[in-house]
PDB file of N, CA and C in Angstrom:
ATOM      1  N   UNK A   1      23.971 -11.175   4.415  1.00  0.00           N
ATOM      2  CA  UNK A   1      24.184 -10.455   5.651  1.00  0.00           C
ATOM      3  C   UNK A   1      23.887 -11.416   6.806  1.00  0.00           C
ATOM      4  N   UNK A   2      24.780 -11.002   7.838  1.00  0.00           N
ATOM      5  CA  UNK A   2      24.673 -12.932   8.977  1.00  0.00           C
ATOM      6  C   UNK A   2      23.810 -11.450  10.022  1.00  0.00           C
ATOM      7  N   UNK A   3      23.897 -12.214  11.052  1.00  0.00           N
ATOM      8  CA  UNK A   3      22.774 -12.051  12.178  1.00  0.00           C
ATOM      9  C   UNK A   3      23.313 -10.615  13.185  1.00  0.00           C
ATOM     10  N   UNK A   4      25.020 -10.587  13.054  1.00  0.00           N
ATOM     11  CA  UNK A   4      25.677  -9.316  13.472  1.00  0.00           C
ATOM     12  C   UNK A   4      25.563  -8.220  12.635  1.00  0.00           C
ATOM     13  N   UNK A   5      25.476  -8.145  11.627  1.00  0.00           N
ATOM     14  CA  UNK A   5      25.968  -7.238  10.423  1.00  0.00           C
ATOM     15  C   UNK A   5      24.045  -6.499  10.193  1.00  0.00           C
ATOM     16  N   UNK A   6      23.091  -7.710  10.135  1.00  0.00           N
ATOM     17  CA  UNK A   6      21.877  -7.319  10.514  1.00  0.00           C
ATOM     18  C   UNK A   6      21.308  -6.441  11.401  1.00  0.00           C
ATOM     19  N   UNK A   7      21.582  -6.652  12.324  1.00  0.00           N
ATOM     20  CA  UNK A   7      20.937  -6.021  13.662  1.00  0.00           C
ATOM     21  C   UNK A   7      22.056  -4.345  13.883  1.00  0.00           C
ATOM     22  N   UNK A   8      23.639  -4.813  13.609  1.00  0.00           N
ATOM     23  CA  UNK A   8      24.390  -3.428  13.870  1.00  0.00           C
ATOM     24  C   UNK A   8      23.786  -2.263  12.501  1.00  0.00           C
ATOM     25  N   UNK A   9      23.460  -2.879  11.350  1.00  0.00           N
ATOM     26  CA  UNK A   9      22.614  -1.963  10.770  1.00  0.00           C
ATOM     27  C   UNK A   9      21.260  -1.346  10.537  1.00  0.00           C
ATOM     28  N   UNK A  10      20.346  -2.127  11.669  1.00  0.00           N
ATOM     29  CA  UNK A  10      18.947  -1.361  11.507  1.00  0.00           C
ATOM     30  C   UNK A  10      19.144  -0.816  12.771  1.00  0.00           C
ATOM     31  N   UNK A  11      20.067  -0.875  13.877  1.00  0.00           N
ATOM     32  CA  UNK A  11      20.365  -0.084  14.773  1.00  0.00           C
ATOM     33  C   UNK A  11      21.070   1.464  14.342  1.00  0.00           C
ATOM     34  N   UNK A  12      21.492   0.942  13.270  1.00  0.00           N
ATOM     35  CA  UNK A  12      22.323   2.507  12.839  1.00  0.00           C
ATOM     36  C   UNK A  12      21.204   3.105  12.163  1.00  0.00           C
ATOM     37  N   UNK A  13      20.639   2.600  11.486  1.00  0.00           N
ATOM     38  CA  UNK A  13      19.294   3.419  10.708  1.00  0.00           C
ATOM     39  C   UNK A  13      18.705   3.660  11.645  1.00  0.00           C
ATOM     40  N   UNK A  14      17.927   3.208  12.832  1.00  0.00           N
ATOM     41  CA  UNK A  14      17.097   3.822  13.736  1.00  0.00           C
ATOM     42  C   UNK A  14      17.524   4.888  14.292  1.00  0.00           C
ATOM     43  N   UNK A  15      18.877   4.964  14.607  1.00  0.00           N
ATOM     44  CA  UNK A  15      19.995   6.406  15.525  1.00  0.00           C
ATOM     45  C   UNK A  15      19.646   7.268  14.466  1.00  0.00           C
ATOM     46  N   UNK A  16      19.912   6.789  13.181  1.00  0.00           N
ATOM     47  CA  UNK A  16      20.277   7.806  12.408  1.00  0.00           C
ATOM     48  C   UNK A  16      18.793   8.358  11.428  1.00  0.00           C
ATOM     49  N   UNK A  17      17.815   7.997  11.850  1.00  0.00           N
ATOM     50  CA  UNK A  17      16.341   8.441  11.416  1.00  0.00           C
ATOM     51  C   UNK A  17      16.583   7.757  10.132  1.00  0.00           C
ATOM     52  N   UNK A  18      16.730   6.586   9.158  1.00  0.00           N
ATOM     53  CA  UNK A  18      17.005   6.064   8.223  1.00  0.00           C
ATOM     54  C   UNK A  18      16.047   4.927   8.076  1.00  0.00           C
ATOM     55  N   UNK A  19      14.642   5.315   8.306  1.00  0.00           N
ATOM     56  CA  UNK A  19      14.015   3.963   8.331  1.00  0.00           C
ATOM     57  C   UNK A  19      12.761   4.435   8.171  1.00  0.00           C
ATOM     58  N   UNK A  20      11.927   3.301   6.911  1.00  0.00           N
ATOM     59  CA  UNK A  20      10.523   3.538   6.862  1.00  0.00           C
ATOM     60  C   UNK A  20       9.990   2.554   7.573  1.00  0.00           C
ATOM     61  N   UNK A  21       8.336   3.126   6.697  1.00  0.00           N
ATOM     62  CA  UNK A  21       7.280   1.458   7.202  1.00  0.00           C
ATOM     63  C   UNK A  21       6.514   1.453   5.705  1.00  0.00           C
ATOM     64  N   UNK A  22       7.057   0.077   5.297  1.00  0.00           N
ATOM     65  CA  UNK A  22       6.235  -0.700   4.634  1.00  0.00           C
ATOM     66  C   UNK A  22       4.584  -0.601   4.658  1.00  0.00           C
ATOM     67  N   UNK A  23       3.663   0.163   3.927  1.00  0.00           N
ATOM     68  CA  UNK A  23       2.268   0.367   4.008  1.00  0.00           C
ATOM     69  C   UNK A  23       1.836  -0.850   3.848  1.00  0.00           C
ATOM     70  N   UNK A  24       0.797  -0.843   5.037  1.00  0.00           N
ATOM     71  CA  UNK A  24       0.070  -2.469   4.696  1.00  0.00           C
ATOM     72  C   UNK A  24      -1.535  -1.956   5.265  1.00  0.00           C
ATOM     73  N   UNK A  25      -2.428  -2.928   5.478  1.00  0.00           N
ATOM     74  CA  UNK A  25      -3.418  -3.020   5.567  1.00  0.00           C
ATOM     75  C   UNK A  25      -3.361  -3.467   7.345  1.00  0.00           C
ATOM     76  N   UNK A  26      -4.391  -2.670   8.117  1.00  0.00           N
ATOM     77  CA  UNK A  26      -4.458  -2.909   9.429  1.00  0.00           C
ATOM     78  C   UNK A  26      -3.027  -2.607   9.493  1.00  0.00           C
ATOM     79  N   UNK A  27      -2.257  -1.217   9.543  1.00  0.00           N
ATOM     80  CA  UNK A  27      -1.232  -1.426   9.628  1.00  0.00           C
ATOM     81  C   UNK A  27      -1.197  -1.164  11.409  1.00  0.00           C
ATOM     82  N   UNK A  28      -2.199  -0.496  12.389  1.00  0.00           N
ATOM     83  CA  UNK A  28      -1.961  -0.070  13.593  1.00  0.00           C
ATOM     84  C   UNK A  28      -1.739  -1.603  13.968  1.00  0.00           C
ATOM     85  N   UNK A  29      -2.203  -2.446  13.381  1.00  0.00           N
ATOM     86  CA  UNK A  29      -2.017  -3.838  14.147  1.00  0.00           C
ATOM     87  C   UNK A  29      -0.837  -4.750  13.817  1.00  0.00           C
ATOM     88  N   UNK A  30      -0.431  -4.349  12.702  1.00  0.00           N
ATOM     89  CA  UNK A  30       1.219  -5.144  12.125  1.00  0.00           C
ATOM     90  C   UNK A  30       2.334  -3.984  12.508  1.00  0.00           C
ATOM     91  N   UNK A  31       2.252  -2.751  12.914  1.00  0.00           N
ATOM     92  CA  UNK A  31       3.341  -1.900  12.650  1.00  0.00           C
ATOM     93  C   UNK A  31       3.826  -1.390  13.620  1.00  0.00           C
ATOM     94  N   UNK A  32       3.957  -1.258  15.486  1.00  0.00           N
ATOM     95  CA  UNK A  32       3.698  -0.704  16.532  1.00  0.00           C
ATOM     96  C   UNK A  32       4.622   0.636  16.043  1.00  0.00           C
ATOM     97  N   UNK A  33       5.962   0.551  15.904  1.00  0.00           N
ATOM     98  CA  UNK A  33       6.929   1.414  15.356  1.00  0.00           C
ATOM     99  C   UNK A  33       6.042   2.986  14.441  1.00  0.00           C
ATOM    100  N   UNK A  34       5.535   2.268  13.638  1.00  0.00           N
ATOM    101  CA  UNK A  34       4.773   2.782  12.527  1.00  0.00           C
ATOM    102  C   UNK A  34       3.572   4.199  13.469  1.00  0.00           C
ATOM    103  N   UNK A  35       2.977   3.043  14.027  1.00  0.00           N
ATOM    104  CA  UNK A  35       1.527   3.833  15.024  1.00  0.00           C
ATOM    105  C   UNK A  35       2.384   4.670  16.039  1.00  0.00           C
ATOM    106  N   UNK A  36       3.377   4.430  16.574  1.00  0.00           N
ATOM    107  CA  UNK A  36       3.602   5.575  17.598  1.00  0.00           C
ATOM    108  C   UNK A  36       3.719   4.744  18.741  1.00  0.00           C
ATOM    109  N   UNK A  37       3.429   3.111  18.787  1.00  0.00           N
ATOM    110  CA  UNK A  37       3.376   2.553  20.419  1.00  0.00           C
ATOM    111  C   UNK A  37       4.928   2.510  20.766  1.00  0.00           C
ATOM    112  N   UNK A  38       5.842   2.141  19.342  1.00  0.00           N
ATOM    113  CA  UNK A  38       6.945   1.809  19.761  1.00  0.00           C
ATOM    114  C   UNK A  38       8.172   2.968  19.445  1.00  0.00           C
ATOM    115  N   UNK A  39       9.183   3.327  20.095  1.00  0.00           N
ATOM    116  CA  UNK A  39       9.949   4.366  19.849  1.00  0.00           C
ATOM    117  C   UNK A  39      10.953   3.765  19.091  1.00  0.00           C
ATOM    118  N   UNK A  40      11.621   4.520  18.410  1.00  0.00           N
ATOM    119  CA  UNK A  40      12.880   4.119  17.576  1.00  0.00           C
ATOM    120  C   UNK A  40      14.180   3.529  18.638  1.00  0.00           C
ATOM    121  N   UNK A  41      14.042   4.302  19.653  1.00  0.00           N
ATOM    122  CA  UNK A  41      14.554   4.026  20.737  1.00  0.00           C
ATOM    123  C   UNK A  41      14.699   2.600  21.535  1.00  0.00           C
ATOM    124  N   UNK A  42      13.266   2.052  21.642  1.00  0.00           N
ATOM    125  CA  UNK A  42      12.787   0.992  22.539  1.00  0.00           C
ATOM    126  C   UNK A  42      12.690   0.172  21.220  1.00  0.00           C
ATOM    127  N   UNK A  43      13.011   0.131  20.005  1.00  0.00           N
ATOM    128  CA  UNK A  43      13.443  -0.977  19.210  1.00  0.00           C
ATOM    129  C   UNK A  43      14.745  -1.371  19.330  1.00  0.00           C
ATOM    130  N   UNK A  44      15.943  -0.325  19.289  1.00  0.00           N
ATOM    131  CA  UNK A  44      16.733  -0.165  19.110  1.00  0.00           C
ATOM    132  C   UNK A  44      17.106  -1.304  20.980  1.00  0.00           C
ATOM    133  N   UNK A  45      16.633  -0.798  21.822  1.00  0.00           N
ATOM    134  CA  UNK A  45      16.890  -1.695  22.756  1.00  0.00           C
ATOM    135  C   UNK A  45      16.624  -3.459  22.820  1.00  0.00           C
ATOM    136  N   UNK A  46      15.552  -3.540  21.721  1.00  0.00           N
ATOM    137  CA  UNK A  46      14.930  -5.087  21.766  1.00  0.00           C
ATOM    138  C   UNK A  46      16.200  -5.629  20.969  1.00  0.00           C
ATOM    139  N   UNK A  47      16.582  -4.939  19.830  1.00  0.00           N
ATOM    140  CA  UNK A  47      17.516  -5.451  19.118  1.00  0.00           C
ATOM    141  C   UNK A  47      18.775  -5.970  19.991  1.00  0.00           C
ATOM    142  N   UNK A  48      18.975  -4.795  20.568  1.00  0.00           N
ATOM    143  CA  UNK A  48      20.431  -5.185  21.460  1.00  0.00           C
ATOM    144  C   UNK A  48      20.100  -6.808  22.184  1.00  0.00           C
ATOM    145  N   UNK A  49      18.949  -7.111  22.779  1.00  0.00           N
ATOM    146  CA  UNK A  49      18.419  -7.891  23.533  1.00  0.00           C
ATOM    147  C   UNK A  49      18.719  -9.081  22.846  1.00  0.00           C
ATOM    148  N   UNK A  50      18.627  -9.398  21.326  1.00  0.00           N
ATOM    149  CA  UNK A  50      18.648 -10.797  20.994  1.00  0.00           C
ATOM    150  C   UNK A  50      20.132 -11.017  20.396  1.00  0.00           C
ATOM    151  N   UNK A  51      19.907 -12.190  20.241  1.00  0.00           N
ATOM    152  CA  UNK A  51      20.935 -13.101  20.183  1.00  0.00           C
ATOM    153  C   UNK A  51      21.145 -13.813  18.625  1.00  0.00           C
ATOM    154  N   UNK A  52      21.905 -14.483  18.633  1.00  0.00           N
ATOM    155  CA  UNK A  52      22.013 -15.022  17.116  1.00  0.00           C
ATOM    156  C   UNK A  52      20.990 -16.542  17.440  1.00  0.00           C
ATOM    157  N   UNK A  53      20.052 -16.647  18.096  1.00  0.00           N
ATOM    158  CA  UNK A  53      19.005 -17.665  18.027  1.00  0.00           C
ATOM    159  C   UNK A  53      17.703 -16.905  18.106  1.00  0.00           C
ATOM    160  N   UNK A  54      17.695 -15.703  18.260  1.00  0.00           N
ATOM    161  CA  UNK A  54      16.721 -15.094  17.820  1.00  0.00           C
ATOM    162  C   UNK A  54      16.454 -14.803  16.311  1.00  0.00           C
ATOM    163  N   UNK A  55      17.337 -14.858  15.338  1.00  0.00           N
ATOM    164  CA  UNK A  55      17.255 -14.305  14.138  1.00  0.00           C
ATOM    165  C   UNK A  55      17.507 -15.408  12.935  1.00  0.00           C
ATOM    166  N   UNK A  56      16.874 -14.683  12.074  1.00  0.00           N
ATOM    167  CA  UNK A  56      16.775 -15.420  10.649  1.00  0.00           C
ATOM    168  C   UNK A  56      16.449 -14.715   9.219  1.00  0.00           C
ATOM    169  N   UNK A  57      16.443 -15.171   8.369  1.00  0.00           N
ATOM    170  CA  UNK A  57      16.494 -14.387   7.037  1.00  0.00           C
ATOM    171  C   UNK A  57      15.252 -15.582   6.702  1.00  0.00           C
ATOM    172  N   UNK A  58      14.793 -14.247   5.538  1.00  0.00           N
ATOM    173  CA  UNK A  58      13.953 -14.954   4.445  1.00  0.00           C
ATOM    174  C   UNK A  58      13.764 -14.092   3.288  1.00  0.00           C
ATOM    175  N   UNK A  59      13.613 -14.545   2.700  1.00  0.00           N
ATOM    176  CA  UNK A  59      13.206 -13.407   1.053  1.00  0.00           C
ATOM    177  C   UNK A  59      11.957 -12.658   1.201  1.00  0.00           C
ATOM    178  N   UNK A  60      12.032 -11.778   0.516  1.00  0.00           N
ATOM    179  CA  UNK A  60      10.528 -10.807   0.748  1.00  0.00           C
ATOM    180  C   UNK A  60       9.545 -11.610  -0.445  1.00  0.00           C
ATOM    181  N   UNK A  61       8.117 -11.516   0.499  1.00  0.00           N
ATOM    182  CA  UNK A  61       7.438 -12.039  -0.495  1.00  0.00           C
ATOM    183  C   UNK A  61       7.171 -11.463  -1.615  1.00  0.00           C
ATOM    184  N   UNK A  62       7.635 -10.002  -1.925  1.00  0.00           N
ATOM    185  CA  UNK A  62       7.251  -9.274  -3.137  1.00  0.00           C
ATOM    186  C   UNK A  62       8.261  -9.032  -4.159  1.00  0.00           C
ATOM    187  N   UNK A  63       8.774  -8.431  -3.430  1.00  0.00           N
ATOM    188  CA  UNK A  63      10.850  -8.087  -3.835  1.00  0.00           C
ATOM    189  C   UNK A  63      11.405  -9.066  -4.049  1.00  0.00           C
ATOM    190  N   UNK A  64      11.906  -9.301  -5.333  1.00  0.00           N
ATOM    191  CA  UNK A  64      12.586 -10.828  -5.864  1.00  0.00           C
ATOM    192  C   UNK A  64      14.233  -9.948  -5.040  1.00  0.00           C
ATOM    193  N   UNK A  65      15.210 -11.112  -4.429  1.00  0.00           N
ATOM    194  CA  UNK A  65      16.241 -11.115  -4.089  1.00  0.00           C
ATOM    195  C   UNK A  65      16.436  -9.796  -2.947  1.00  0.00           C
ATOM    196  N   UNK A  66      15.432 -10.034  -2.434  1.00  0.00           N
ATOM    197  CA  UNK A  66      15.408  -8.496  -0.934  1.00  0.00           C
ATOM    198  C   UNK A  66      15.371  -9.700   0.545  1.00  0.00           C
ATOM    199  N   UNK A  67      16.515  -9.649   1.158  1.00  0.00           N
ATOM    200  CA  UNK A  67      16.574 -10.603   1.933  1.00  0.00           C
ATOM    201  C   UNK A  67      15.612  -9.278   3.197  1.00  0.00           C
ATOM    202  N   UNK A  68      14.544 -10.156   4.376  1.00  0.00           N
ATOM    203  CA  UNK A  68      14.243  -9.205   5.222  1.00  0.00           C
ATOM    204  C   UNK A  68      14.636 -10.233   6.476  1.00  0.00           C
ATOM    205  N   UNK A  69      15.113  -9.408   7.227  1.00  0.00           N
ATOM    206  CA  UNK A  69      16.008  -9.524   8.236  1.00  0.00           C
ATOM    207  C   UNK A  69      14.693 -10.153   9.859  1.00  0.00           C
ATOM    208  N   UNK A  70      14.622 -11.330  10.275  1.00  0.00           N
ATOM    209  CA  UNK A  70      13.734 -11.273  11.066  1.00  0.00           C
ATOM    210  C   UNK A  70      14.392 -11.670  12.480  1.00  0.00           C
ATOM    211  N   UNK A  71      14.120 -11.180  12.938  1.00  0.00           N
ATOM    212  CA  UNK A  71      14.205 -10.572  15.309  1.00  0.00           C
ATOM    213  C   UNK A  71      12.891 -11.380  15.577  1.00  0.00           C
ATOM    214  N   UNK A  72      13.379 -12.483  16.568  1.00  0.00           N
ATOM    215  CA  UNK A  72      12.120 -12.507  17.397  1.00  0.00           C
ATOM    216  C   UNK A  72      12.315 -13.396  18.807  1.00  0.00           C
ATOM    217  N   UNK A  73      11.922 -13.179  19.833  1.00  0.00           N
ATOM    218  CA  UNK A  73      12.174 -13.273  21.219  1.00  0.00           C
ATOM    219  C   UNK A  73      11.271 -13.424  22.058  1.00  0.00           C
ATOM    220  N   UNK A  74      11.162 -14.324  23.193  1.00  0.00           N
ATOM    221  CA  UNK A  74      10.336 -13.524  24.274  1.00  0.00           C
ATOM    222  C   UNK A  74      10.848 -13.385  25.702  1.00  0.00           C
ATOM    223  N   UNK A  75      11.916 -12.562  25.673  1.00  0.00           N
ATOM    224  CA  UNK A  75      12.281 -11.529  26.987  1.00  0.00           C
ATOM    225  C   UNK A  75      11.547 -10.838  27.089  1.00  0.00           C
ATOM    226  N   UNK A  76      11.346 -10.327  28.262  1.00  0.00           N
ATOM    227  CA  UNK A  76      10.711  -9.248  28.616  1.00  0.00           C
ATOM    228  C   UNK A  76      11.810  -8.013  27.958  1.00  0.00           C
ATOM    229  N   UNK A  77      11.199  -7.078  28.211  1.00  0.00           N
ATOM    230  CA  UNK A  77      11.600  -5.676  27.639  1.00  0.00           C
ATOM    231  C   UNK A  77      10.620  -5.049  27.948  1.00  0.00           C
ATOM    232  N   UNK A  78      11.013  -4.143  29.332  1.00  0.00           N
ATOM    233  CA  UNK A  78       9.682  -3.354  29.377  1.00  0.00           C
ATOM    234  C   UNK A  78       8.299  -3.637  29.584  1.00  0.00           C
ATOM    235  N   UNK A  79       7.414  -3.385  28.853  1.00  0.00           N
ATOM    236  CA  UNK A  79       5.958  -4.470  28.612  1.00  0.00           C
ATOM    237  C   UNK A  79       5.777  -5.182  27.573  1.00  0.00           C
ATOM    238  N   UNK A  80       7.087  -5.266  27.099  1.00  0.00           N
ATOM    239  CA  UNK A  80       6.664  -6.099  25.661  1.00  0.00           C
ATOM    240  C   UNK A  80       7.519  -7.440  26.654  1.00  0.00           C
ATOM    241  N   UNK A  81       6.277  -8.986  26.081  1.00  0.00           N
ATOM    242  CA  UNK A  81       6.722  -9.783  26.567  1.00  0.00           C
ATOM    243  C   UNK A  81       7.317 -10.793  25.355  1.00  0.00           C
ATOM    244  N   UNK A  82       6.654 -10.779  24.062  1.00  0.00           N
ATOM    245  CA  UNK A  82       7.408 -11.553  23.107  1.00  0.00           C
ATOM    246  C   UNK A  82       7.150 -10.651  21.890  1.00  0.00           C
ATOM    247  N   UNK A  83       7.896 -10.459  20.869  1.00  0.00           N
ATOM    248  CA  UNK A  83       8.124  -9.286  20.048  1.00  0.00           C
ATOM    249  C   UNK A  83       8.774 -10.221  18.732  1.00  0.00           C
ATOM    250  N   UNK A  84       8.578  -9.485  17.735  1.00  0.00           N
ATOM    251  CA  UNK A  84       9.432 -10.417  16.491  1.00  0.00           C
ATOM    252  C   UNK A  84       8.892  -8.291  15.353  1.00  0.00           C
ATOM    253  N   UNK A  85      10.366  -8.366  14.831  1.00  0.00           N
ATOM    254  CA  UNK A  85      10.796  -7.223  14.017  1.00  0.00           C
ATOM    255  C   UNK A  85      11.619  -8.271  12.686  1.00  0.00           C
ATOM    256  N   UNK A  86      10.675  -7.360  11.935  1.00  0.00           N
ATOM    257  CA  UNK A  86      10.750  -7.776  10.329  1.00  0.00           C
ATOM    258  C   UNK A  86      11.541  -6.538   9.652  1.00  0.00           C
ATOM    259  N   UNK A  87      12.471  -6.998   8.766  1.00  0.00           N
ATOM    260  CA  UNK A  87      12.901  -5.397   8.361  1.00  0.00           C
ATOM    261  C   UNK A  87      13.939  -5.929   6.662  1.00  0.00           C
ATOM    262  N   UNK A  88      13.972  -4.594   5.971  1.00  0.00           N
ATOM    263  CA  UNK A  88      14.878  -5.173   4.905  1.00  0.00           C
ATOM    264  C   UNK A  88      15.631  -3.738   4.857  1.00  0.00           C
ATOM    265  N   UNK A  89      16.254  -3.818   3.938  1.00  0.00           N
ATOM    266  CA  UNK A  89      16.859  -2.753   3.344  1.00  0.00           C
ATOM    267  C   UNK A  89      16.818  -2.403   2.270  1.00  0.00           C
ATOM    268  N   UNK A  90      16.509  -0.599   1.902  1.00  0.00           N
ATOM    269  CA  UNK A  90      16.421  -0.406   0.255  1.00  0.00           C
ATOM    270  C   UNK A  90      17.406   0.501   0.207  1.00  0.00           C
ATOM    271  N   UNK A  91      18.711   0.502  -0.631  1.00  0.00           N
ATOM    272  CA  UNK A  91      19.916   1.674  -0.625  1.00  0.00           C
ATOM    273  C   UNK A  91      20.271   1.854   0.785  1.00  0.00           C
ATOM    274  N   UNK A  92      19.675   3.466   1.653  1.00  0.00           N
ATOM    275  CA  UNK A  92      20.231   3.073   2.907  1.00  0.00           C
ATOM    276  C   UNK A  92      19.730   3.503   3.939  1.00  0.00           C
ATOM    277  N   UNK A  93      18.133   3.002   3.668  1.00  0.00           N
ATOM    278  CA  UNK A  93      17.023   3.232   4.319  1.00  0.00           C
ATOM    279  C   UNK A  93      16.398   1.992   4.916  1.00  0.00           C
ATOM    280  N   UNK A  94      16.397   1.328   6.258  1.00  0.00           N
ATOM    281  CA  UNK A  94      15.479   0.073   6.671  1.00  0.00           C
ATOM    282  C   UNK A  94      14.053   0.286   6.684  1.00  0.00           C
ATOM    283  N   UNK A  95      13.523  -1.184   6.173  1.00  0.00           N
ATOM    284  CA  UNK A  95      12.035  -1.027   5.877  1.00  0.00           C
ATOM    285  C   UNK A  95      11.264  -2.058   6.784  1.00  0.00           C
ATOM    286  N   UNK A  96      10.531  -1.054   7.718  1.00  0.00           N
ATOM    287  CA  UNK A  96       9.900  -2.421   9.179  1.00  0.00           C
ATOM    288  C   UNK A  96       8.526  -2.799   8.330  1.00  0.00           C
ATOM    289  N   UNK A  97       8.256  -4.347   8.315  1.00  0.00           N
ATOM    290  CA  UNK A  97       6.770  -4.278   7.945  1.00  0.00           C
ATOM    291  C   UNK A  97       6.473  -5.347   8.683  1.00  0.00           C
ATOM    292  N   UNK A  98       6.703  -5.512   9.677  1.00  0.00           N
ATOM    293  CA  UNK A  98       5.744  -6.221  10.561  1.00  0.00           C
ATOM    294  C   UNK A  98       5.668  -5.621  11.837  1.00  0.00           C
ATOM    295  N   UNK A  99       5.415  -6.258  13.416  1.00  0.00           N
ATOM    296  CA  UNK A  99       5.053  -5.625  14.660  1.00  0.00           C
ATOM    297  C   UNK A  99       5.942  -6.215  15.389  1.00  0.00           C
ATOM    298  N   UNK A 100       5.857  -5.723  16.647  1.00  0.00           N
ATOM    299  CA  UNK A 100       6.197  -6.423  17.384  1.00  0.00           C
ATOM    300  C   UNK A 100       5.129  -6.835  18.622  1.00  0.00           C
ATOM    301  N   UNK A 101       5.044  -7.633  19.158  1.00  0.00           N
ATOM    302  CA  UNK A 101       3.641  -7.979  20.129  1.00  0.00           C
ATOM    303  C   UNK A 101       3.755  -7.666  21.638  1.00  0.00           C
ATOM    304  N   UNK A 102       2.355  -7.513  22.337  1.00  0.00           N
ATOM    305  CA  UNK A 102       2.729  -7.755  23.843  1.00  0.00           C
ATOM    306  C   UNK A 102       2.678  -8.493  24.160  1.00  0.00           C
TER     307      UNK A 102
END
């Protein structure tokens, strides 16, 4: 999946309520989405925001062959001044497990 095909689909999962969070440890501090700071909404806007030099792939460290999709920037947006969104896909549900920062 390239860097368009990425982002137009965790945008459709966010519209379309199609998205978990990855349980982790300290998650109020890896997950903003997760805790309630960030809206499905005001992700959905950061996404629009980057560019194909914002993004990159890497394999999940757990999931053999689960590519997770990584966003990261520092535009402003709001009060977020640099932000990075981690995400994969399982069937046809996106899975956020990281944060994004202020």
């Amino acid at each position: 999946m390239n860097f368009k095909e990425a982002r137009s689909a965790l945008i459709e999962a966010l519209r379309e309520g199609r998205f978990q969070h990855e349980a982790r440890e300290a998650q109020e501090e890896k997950n903003f989405v997760a805790v309630g700071d960030l809206t499905a909404e005001q992700v959905i806007e950061i996404l629009k925001a980057c560019v194909g030099r914002h993004y990159k792939w890497e394999w999940h460290h757990v999931l053999p062959r689960v590519e997770v999709h990584v966003f990261k920037g520092k535009k402003i947006i709001g009060s977020w001044k640099q932000w990075f969104i981690r995400a994969y896909f399982l069937e046809e549900d996106a899975w956020f497990i990281r944060r994004s920062s202020r």
